[in-house]
Structures are given as structure tokens and as C-alpha cells.
Protein backbone atom coordinates (compact mmCIF):
# COMPACT_ATOMS: atom_id res chain seq x y z
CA UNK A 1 0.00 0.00 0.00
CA UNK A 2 1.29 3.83 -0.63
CA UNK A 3 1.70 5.86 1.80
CA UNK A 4 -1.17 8.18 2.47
CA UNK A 5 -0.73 11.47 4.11
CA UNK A 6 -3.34 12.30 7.14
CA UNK A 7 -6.33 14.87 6.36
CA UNK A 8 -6.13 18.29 7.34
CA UNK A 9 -8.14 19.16 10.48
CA UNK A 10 -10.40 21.93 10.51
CA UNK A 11 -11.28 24.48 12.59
CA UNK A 12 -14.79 24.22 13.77
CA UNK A 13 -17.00 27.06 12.23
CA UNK A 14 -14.94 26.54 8.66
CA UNK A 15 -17.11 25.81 5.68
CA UNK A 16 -16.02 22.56 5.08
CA UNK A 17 -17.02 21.22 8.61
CA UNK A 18 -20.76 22.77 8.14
CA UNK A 19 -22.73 20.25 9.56
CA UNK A 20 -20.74 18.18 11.45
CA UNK A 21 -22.05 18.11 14.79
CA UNK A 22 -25.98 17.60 13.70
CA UNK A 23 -25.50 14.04 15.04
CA UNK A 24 -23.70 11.76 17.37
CA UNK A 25 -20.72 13.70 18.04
CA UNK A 26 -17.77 11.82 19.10
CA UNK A 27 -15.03 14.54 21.00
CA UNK A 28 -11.64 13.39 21.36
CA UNK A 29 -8.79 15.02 23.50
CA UNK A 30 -6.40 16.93 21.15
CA UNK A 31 -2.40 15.77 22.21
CA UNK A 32 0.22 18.04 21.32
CA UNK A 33 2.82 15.69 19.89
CA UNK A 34 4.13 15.44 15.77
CA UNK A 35 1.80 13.61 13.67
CA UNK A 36 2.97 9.83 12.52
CA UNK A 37 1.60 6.81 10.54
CA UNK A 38 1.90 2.92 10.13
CA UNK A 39 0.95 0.92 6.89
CA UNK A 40 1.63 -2.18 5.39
CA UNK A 41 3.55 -2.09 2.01
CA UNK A 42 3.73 -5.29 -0.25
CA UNK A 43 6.83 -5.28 -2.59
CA UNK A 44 6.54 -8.10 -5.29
CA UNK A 45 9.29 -10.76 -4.92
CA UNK A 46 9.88 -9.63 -1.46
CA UNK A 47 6.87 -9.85 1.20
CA UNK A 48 4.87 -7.45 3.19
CA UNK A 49 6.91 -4.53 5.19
CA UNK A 50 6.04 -1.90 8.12
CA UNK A 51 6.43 1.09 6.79
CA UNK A 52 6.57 4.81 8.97
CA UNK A 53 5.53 8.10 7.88
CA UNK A 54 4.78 11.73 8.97
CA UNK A 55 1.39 13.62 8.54
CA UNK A 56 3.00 14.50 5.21
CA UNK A 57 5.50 11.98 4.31
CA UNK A 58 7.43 8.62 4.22
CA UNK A 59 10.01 8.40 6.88
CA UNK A 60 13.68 6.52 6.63
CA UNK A 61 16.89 6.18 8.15
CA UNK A 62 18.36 9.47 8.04
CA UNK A 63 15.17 10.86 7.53
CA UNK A 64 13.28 9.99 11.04
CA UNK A 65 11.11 12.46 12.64
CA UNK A 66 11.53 12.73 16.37
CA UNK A 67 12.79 8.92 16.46
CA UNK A 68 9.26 8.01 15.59
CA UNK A 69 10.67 5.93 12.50
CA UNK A 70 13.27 3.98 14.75
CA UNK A 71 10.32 3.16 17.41
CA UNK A 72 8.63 1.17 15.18
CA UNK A 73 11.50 -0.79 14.50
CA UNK A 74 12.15 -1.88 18.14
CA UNK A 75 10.87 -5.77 18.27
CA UNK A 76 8.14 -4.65 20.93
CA UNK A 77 6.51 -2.14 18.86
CA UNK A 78 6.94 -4.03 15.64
CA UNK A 79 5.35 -6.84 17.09
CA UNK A 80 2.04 -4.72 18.00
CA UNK A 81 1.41 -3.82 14.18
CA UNK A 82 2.10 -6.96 12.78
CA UNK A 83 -0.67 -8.67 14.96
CA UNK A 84 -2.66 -6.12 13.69
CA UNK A 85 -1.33 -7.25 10.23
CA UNK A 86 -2.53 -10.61 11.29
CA UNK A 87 -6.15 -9.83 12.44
CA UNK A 88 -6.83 -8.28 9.16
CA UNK A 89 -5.51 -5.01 9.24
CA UNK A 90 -3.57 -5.38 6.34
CA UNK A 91 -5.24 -2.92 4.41
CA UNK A 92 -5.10 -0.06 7.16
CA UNK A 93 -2.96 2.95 7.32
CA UNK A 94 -2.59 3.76 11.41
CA UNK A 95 -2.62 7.29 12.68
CA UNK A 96 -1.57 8.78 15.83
CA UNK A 97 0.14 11.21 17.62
CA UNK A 98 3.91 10.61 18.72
CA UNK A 99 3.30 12.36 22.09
CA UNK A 100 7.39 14.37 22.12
CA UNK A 101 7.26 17.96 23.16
CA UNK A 102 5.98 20.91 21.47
CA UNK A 103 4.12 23.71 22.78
CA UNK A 104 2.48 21.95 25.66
CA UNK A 105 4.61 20.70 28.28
CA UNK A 106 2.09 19.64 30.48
CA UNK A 107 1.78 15.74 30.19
CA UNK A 108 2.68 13.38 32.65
CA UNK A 109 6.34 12.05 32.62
CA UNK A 110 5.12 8.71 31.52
CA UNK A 111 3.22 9.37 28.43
CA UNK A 112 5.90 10.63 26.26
CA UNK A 113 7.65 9.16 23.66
CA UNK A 114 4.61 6.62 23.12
CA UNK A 115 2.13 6.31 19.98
CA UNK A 116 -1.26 6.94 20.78
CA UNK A 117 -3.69 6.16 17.91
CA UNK A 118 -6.04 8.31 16.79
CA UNK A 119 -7.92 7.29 13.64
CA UNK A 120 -7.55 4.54 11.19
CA UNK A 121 -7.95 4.70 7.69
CA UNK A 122 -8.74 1.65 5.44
CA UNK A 123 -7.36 1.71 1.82
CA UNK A 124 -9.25 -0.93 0.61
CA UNK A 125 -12.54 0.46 1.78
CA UNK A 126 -11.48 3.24 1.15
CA UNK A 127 -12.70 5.30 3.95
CA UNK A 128 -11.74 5.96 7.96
CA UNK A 129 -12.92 3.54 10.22
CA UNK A 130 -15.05 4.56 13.54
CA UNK A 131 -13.69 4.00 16.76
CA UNK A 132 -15.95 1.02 17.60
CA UNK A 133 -14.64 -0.66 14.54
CA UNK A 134 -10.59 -0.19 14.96
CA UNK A 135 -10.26 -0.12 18.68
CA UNK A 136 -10.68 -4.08 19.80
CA UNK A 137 -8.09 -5.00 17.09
CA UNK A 138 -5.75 -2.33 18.14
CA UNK A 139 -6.13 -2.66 21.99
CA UNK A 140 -5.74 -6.18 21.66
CA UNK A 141 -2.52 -5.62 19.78
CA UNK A 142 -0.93 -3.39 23.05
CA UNK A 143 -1.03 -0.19 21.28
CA UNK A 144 -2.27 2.97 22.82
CA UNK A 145 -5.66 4.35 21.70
CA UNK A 146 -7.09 7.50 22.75
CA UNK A 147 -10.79 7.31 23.46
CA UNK A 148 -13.28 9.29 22.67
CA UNK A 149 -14.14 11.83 26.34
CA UNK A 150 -17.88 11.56 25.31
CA UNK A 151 -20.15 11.19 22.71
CA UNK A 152 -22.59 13.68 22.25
CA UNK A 153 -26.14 14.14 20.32
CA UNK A 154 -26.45 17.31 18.51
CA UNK A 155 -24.04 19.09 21.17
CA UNK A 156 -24.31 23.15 21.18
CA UNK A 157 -21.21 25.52 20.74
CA UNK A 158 -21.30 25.90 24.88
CA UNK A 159 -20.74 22.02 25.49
CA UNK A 160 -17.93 21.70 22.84
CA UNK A 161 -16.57 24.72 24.60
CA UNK A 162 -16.46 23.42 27.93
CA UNK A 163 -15.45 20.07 27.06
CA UNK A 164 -12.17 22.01 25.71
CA UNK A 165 -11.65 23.29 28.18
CA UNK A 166 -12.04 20.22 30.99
CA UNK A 167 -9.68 18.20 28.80
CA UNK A 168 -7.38 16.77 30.92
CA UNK A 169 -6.40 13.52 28.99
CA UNK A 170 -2.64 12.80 30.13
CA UNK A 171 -2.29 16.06 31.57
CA UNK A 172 -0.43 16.20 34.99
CA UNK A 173 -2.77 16.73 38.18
CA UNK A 174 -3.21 20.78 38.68
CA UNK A 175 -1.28 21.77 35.46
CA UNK A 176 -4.82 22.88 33.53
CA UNK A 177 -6.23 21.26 30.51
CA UNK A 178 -4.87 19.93 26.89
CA UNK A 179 -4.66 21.65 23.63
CA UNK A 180 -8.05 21.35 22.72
CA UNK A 181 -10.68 18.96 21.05
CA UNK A 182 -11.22 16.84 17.63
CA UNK A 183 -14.71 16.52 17.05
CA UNK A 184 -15.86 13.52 14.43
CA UNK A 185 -19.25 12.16 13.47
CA UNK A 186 -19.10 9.09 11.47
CA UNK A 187 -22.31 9.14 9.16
CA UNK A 188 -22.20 12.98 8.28
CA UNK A 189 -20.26 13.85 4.81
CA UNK A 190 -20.06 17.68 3.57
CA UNK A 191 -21.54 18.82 0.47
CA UNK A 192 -18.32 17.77 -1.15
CA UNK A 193 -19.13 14.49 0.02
CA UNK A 194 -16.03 14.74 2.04
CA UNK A 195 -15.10 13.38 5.97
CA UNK A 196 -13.35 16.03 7.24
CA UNK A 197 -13.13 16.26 11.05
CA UNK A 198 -13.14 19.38 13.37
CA UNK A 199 -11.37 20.67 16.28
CA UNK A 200 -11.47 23.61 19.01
CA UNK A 201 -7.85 24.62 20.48
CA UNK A 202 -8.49 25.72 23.68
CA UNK A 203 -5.68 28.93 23.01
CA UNK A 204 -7.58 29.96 19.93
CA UNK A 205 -10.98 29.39 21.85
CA UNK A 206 -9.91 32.20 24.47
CA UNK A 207 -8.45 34.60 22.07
CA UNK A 208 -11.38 34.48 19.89
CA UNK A 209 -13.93 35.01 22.86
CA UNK A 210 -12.05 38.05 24.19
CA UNK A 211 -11.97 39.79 20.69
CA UNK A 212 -14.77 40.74 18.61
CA UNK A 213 -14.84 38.04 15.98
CA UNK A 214 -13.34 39.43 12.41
CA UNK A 215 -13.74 42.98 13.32
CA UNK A 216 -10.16 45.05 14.02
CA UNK A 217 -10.74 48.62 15.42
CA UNK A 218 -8.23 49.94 17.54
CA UNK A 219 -7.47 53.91 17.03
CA UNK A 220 -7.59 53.68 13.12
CA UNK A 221 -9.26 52.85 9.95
CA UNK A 222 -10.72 49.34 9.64
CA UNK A 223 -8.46 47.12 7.38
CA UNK A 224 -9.67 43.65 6.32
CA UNK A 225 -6.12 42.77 6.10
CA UNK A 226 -5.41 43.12 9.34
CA UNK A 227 -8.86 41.83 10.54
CA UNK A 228 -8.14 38.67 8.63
CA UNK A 229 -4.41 38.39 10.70
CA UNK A 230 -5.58 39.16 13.96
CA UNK A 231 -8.72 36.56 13.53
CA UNK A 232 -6.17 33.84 12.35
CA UNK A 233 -2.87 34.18 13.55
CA UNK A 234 -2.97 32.59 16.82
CA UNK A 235 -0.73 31.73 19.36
CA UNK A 236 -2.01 28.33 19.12
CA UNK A 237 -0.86 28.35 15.08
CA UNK A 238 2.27 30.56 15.65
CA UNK A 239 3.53 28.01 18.55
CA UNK A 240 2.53 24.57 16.21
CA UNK A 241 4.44 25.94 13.49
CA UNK A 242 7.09 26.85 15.24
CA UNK A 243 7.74 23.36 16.70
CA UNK A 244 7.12 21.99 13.69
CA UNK A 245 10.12 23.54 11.99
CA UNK A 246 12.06 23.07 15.26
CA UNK A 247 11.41 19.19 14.77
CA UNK A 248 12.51 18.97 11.06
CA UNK A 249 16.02 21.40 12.28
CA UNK A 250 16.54 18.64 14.64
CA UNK A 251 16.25 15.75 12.60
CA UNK A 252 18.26 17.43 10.02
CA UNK A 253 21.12 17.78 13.02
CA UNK A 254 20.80 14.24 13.76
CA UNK A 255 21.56 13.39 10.18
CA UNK A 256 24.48 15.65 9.65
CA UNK A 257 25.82 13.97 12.92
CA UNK A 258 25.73 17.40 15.10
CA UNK A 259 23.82 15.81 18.05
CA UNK A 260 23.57 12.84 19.64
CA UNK A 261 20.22 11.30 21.16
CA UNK A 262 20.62 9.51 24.91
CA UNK A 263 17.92 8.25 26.84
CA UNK A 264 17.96 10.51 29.48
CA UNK A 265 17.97 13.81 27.22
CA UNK A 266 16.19 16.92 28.22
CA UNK A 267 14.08 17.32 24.93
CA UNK A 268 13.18 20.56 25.73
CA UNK A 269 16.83 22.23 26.36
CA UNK A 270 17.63 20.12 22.93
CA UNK A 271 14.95 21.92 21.12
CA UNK A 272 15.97 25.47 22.60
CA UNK A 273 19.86 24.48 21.64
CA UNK A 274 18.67 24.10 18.29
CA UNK A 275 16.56 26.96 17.96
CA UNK A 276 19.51 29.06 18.86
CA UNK A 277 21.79 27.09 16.31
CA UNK A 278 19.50 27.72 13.59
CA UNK A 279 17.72 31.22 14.56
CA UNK A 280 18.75 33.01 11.05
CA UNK A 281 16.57 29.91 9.26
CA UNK A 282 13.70 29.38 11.72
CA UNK A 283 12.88 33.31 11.74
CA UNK A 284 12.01 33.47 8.00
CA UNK A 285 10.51 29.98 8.01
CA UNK A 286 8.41 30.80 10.74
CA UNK A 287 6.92 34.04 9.40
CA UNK A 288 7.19 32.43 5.86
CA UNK A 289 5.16 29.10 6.66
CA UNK A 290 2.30 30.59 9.16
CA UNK A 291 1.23 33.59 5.94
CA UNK A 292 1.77 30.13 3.63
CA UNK A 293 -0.96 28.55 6.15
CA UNK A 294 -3.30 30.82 6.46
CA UNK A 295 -3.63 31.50 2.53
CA UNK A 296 -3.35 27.81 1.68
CA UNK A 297 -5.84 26.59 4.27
CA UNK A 298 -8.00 29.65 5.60
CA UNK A 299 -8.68 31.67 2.50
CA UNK A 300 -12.05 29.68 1.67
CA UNK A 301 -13.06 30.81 5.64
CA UNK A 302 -12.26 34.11 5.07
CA UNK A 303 -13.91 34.60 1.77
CA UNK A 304 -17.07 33.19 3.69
CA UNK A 305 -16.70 35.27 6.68
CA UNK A 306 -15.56 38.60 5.58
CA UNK A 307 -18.37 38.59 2.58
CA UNK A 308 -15.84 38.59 -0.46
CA UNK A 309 -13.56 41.19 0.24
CA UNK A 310 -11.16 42.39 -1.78
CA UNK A 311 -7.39 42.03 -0.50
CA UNK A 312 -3.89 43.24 -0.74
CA UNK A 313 -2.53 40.27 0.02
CA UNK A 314 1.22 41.98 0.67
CA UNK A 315 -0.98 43.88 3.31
CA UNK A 316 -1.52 40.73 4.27
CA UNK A 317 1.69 39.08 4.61
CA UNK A 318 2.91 42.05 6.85
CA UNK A 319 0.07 41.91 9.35
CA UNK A 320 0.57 38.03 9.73
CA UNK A 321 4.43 38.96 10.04
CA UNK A 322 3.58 41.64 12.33
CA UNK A 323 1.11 38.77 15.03
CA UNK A 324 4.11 36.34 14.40
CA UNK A 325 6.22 38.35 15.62
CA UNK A 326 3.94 38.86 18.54
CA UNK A 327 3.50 35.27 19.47
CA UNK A 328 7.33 34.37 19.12
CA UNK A 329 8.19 37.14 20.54
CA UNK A 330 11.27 35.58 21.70
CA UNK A 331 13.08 35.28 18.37
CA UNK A 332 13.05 38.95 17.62
């Protein structure tokens, strides 16, 4: 099977989750680790093989991310997917979160550096699987799958908000709540006839209900430009991308032999070390990729909520560059 990179997840309120909770709703705890895959991959002349990805692509020796790639060849974890293999999931792609830090520090000692699964997709059906349907074969297997915190009938904006915001799922006691919520519902398709699912980020949730949704007044002119940054631009996006980037710099040190891994190391002083190494090529990639983001995946939301404005999109650009700047404030 090819390797199959992981949907994008959007924001609840975007046009292409219209509809989604009219229904059995099931909310899942959001983790704050890198994205990663398993699949089966049968070469002719040679047999079946585990294969490792990221959300977006194959992974390989040299080419690991966050030493998800070299987890899956340990015989422990190997032999958890191949008795899924074995109880038919040959056909499956697995997705999860590798749970290594990012922006959220929060989680207990113990549940980092593990997989937790969070959806299942099945190539020959060629559709995700619900919960009910992956989770006995997986569980039985020894692998980690997150469950759902509740299901919920036709739940209102107020419940998905405060189910955000009591999300404690491998949080440590008295350190607050997790990055947010994924919301799915299995039998609803959008007018695309599409799956995707939903989520609330419990940073972006705050921001948005202290400031007056799409509207940016403050001692001048209104500007949809910078309406549009200040609506999307969000600490919670600023902070993802940034470890994002962070994660890639550090693989690509690992490969050019400039650091070496122990058991024992401090991720998050490796992470700042390599931030510092590499400041003059995060600070461009970072404002660079976030403006990237929100044309590539919010300009269909904006269209719909700003009523087909026109833009100056190098306006734009410098007003997403300017809340950057303001959420990674520490760079500059």
C-alpha cells in the first residue's frame, strides 16, 4: 500500500465542517505531539513490510522524525502492528500522535515518547474507520488508543466549549487542561461528500472570545487585512508551526551527525539548543510558513466570513508577520 498522508483538520465554524455536529458527536482530546503513521507495504518478490511516515510523508533512516521511525522498528513495537497485520488489518494505514514535546509541556512524565492512535484509515474500503470498529483489534494488539471523552447528540457551541476546556487527557494533576478537542461524526459527509473532522484549540478558543470576531478597530481605519491576521494568527498556530520547523532542524542535526540522542535527554533544552543554532533559518521559516498557512488553508473561511472582500494580500503578509512576531516574541 502507498503511503497516504493524514487529512487536514479543521477548525470548527470553517465551511467545510458545516454540519458536522448535527448528530452523534464523538469529541476526542487533542495531544500536542508530531503527527505519525503505520501501513503495510507489499513489494513483489519480497513480502509485506512496516512502513513509517509523517502527517506528510514517508520516513527513513536518516530521515526519522523525532525517532518516531526507529520506534517502530524496536521488536516490541513491531510486534504490535504486525498482529494487527494478522487480524486483518492489512489494508489499514494507522494514525496517531507521537506524544514528544511541542508547545504543551504539560503531560505526565510517563506518556511521552509513546504512539497513541487516533484514527484509522482503510485503503481498501477506502474510507476511515469509527472507533468502535478499529479499537478491539488495536487494543488487543498493546497499542495505545485514545478514546473518545464523550459522545454527544447534537451538542451546542457551549458544550464543545467546555469540554475544551475540561480536557485533561494525560495532563499532569493541577497543570490545567490539553490543547483542545477533535470533534468527528461518522455518518455525516459535507456537500463535497467529504469526511473532514473538526477541532477547538483551547488557546484559539480564548483569544477568539475576548476579541470581537473578524472585526479590528483599535485607534484607526478598519483594514480587512489586518482583521483577517488578527482573527487567524494565533498563538495556538504561531507556537505549532514553530515546533514543527524546530522538529525537522533537529532531525536534520541528527543526520548531519551534530547531536547525539541519549535516553535521558532533556528534549526541551535540545529543542531550545537548536533553535539558537538555527535562529537566522527558523525566523524566515516561521513568518514564511504561518502567511503560507493561512492562505493555503483559511482563505475559503475568510472569503465566507468577511463577505468577499477584496485584499492586498502583501498587506496581508505584513500583518501576519507583524502577530508572528507577537507570538514568538522571543526570536526577535
Amino acid at each position: 500500500m502507498p503511503f497516504r498522508k493524514y487529512d487536514h483538520v479543521e477548525r470548527l465554524g470553517h465551511d467545510d465542517v458545516d454540519g458536522i455536529t448535527i448528530g452523534d458527536v464523538y469529541v476526542f482530546p487533542k495531544l500536542d505531539g508530531t503527527n505519525a503513521s503505520v501501513w503495510f507495504k507489499l513489494t513483489d518478490g519480497v513480502g509485506w513490510h512496516l512502513q513509517a511516515g509523517s502527517r506528510t510523508r514517508p520516513l527513513s533512516i536518516g530521515a526519522d522524525n523525532a525517532g518516531f521511525l526507529a520506534w517502530t522498528e524496536t521488536p516490541e513495537a513491531a510486534a504490535k502492528f504486525w498482529e494487527v497485520f494478522n487480524s486483518g488489518g492489512a489494508s489499514w494505514t494507522i494514525y496517531g500522535e507521537w506524544l514528544v514535546p511541542h508547545t504543551l509541556k504539560s503531560y505526565r512524565e510517563d506518556a511521552w515518547r509513546k504512539f497513541y492512535v487516533f484514527d484509522v484509515y482503510d485503503k481498501e474500503k477506502q474510507q476511515y474507520l469509527s472507533y468502535e470498529q478499529y479499537e478491539p483489534t488495536l487494543k488487543a494488539a498493546g497499542l495505545d488508543v485514545i478514546e473518545p471523552l464523550c459522545v454527544i447528540t447534537n451538542p451546542s457551541d457551549e458544550q464543545l466549549a467546555r469540554e475544551a476546556l475540561n480536557n485533561t487527557y494525560l495532563i499532569l494533576d493541577g497543570a490545567g487542561c490539553g490543547e483542545g478537542i477533535v470533534l468527528k461524526n461518522y455518518l455525516w459527509t459535507n456537500k463535497w461528500d467529504k469526511q473532514p473532522w473538526a477541532k477547538i484549540v483551547r488557546n484559539e478558543f480564548k483569544e477568539e472570545s475576548r476579541r470581537a470576531f473578524g472585526t479590528t478597530v483599535k485607534g484607526g481605519e478598519y483594514q480587512v487585512e489586518a482583521a483577517i491576521a488578527e482573527q487567524y494568527v494565533t498563538a495556538a498556530l504561531v507556537n505549532k508551526v514553530r515546533a514543527k520547523i524546530v522538529v525537522e532542524l533537529v532531525n536534520q542535526d541528527f543526520t548531519d551527525g551534530v547531536e547525539v540522542v541519549s535516553e535521558d535527554q532533556d528534549v526541551s533544552k535540545l529543542y531550545k539548543r537548536v533553535e539558537e543554532r538555527h535562529r537566522k533559518q527558523l525566523i524566515p521559516r516561521l513568518l514564511g510558513t504561518v502567511y503560507h498557512d493561512i492562505v493555503a488553508e483559511e482563505i475559503w473561511g475568510v472569503v465566507k466570513e468577511h463577505k468577499d472582500p477584496t485584499i492586498d494580500f502583501k498587506k496581508l503578509k505584513a500583518h501576519c508577520i507583524l502577530w508572528t512576531k507577537k507570538y514568538a516574541g522571543d526570536l526577535f
